[in-house]
Protein backbone atom coordinates (compact mmCIF):
# COMPACT_ATOMS: atom_id res chain seq x y z
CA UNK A 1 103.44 145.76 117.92
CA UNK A 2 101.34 142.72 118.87
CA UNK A 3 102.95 139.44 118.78
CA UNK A 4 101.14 136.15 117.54
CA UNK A 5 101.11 133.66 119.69
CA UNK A 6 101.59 130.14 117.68
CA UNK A 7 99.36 127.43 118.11
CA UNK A 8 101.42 124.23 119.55
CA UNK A 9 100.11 120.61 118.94
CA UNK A 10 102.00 118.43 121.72
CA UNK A 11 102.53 114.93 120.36
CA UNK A 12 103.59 111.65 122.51
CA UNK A 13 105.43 109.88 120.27
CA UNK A 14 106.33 106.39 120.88
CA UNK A 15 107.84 103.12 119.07
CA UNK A 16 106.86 99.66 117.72
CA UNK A 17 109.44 97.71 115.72
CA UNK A 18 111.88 101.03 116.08
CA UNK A 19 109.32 103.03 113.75
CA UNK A 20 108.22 106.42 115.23
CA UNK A 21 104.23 107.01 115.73
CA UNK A 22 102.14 109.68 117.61
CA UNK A 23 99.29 109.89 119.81
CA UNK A 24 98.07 113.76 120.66
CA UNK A 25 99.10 114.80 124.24
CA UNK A 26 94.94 115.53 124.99
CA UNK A 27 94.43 112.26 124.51
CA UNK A 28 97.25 110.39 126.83
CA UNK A 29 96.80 110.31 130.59
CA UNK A 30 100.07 109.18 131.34
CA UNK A 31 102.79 106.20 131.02
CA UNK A 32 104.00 103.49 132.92
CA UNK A 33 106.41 100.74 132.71
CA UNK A 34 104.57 97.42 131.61
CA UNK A 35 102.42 95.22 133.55
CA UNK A 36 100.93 91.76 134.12
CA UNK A 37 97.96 91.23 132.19
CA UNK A 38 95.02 89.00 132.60
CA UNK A 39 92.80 87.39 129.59
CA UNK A 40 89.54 88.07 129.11
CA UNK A 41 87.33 85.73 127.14
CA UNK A 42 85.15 86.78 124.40
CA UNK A 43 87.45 89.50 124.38
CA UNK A 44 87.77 91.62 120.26
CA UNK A 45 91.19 90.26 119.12
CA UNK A 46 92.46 93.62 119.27
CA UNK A 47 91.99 93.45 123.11
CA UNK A 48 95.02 91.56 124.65
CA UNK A 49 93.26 91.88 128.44
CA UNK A 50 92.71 93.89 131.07
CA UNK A 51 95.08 95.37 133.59
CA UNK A 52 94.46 96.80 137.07
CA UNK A 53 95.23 100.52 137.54
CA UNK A 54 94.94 101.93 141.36
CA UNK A 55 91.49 99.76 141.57
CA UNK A 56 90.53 100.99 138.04
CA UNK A 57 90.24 97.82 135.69
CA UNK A 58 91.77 99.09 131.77
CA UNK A 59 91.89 97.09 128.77
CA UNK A 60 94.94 96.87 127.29
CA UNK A 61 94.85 97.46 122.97
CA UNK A 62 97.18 95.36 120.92
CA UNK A 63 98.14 98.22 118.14
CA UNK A 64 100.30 95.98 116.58
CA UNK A 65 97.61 93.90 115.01
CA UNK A 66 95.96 97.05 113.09
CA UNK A 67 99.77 98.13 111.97
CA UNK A 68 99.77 94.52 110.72
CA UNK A 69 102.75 94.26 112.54
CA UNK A 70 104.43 90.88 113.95
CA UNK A 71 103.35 90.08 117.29
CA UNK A 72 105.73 90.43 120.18
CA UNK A 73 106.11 89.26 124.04
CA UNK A 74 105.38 91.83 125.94
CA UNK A 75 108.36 92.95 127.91
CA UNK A 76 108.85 94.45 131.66
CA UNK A 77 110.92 97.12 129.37
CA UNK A 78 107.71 97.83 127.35
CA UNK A 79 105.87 100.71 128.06
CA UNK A 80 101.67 101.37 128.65
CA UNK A 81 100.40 104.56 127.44
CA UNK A 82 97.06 105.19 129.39
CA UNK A 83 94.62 107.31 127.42
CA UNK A 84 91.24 107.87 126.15
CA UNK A 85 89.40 105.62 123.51
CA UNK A 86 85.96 105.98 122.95
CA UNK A 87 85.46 107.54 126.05
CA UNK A 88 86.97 105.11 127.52
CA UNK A 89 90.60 104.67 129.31
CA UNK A 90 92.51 101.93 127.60
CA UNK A 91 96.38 101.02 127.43
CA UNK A 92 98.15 100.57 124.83
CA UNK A 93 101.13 98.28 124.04
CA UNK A 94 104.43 100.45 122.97
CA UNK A 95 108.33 99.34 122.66
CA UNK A 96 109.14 102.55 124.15
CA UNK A 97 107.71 105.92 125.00
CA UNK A 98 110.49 108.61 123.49
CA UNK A 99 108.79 111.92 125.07
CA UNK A 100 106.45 114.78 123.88
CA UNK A 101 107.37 116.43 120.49
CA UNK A 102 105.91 120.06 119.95
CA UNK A 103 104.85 121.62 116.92
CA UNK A 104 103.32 124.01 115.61
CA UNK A 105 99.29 123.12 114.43
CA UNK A 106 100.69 124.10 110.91
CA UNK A 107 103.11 121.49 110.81
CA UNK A 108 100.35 118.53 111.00
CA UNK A 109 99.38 117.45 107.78
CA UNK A 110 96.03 115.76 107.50
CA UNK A 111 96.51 112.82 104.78
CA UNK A 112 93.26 110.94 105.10
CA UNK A 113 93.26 109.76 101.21
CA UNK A 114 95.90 107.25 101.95
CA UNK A 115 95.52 103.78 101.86
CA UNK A 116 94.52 102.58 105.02
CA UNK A 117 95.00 105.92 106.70
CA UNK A 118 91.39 105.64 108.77
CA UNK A 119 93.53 105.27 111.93
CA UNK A 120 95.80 108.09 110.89
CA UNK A 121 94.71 111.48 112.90
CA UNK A 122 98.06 113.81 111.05
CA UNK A 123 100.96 113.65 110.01
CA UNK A 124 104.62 115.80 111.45
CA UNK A 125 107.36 115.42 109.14
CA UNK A 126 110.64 115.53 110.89
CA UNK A 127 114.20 115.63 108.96
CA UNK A 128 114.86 112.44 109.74
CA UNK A 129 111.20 111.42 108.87
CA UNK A 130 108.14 111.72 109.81
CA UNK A 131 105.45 111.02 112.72
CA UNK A 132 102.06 109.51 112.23
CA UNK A 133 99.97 110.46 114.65
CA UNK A 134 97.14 108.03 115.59
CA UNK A 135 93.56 108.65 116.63
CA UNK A 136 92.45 106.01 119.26
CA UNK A 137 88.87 106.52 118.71
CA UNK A 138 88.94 104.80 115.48
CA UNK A 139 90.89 101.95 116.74
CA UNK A 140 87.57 100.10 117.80
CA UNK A 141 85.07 99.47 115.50
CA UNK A 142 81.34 99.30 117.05
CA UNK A 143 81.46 95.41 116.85
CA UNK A 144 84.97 95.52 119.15
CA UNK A 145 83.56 98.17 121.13
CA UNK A 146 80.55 96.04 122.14
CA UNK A 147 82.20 93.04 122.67
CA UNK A 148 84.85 95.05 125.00
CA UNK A 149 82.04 96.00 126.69
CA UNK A 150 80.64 92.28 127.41
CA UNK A 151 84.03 90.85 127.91
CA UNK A 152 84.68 93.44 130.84
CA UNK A 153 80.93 93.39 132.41
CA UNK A 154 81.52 88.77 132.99
């Protein structure tokens, strides 16, 4: 008898304002504990700066803002998940990083008709709720990716 192997999704899932949210595994480079940042100007609004990775210079993405969320100080408890926008590395702005959730491929549910779900790559539900699991490459829009671009090259 041959046994099926499952297909696993790997989900880091992460916090803002104690609400649970997801970012696919593929996508995240890895985490680290929050760091000075430095303006830009002419910077998209979405863009809080850049920080300075081992020589590599990252902007850092202000989710908050397109969760409509209230805006927060950044804290040396906050954590930076590094991962791939665009084709481009970015950071993004988290509470907390709670770990990597596996599920099976069948258990993320694509819900793309709701309201203001262009951002929203799947849905897990959990028993105690449910993850939404975010696609970075629609965070920018071609506008904010250009000006990103210009704000980093002066």
């Amino acid at each position: 008898m041959k046994l099926r192997a499952k297909n696993v999704t790997q989900i880091v899932v992460f916090t803002l304002n104690e609400q649970k949210y997801g970012l696919m595994a593929s996508a995240v480079q890895r985490v680290i504990r929050a760091v000075e940042i430095t303006s830009l100007p002419k910077a998209p609004e979405i863009m809080l700066g850049v920080i300075n990775l081992e020589g590599e210079i990252i902007p850092v993405l202000d989710i908050r803002k397109r969760f409509h969320l209230p805006p927060t100080e950044i804290d040396p408890a906050n954590n930076f998940i590094i991962s791939t926008a665009s084709s481009r590395t970015v950071a993004v702005v988290v509470d907390a990083v709670l770990g990597l959730h596996k599920t099976e491929e069948t258990s993320v549910f694509s819900e793309k008709n709701l309201p203001g779900a262009e951002y929203v790559q799947g849905i897990v539900k959990l028993q105690d709720g449910m993850i939404l699991i975010h696609d970075l490459d629609q965070f920018l829009s071609l506008e904010e990716k250009t000006r990103l671009d210009d704000a980093i090259r002066n």
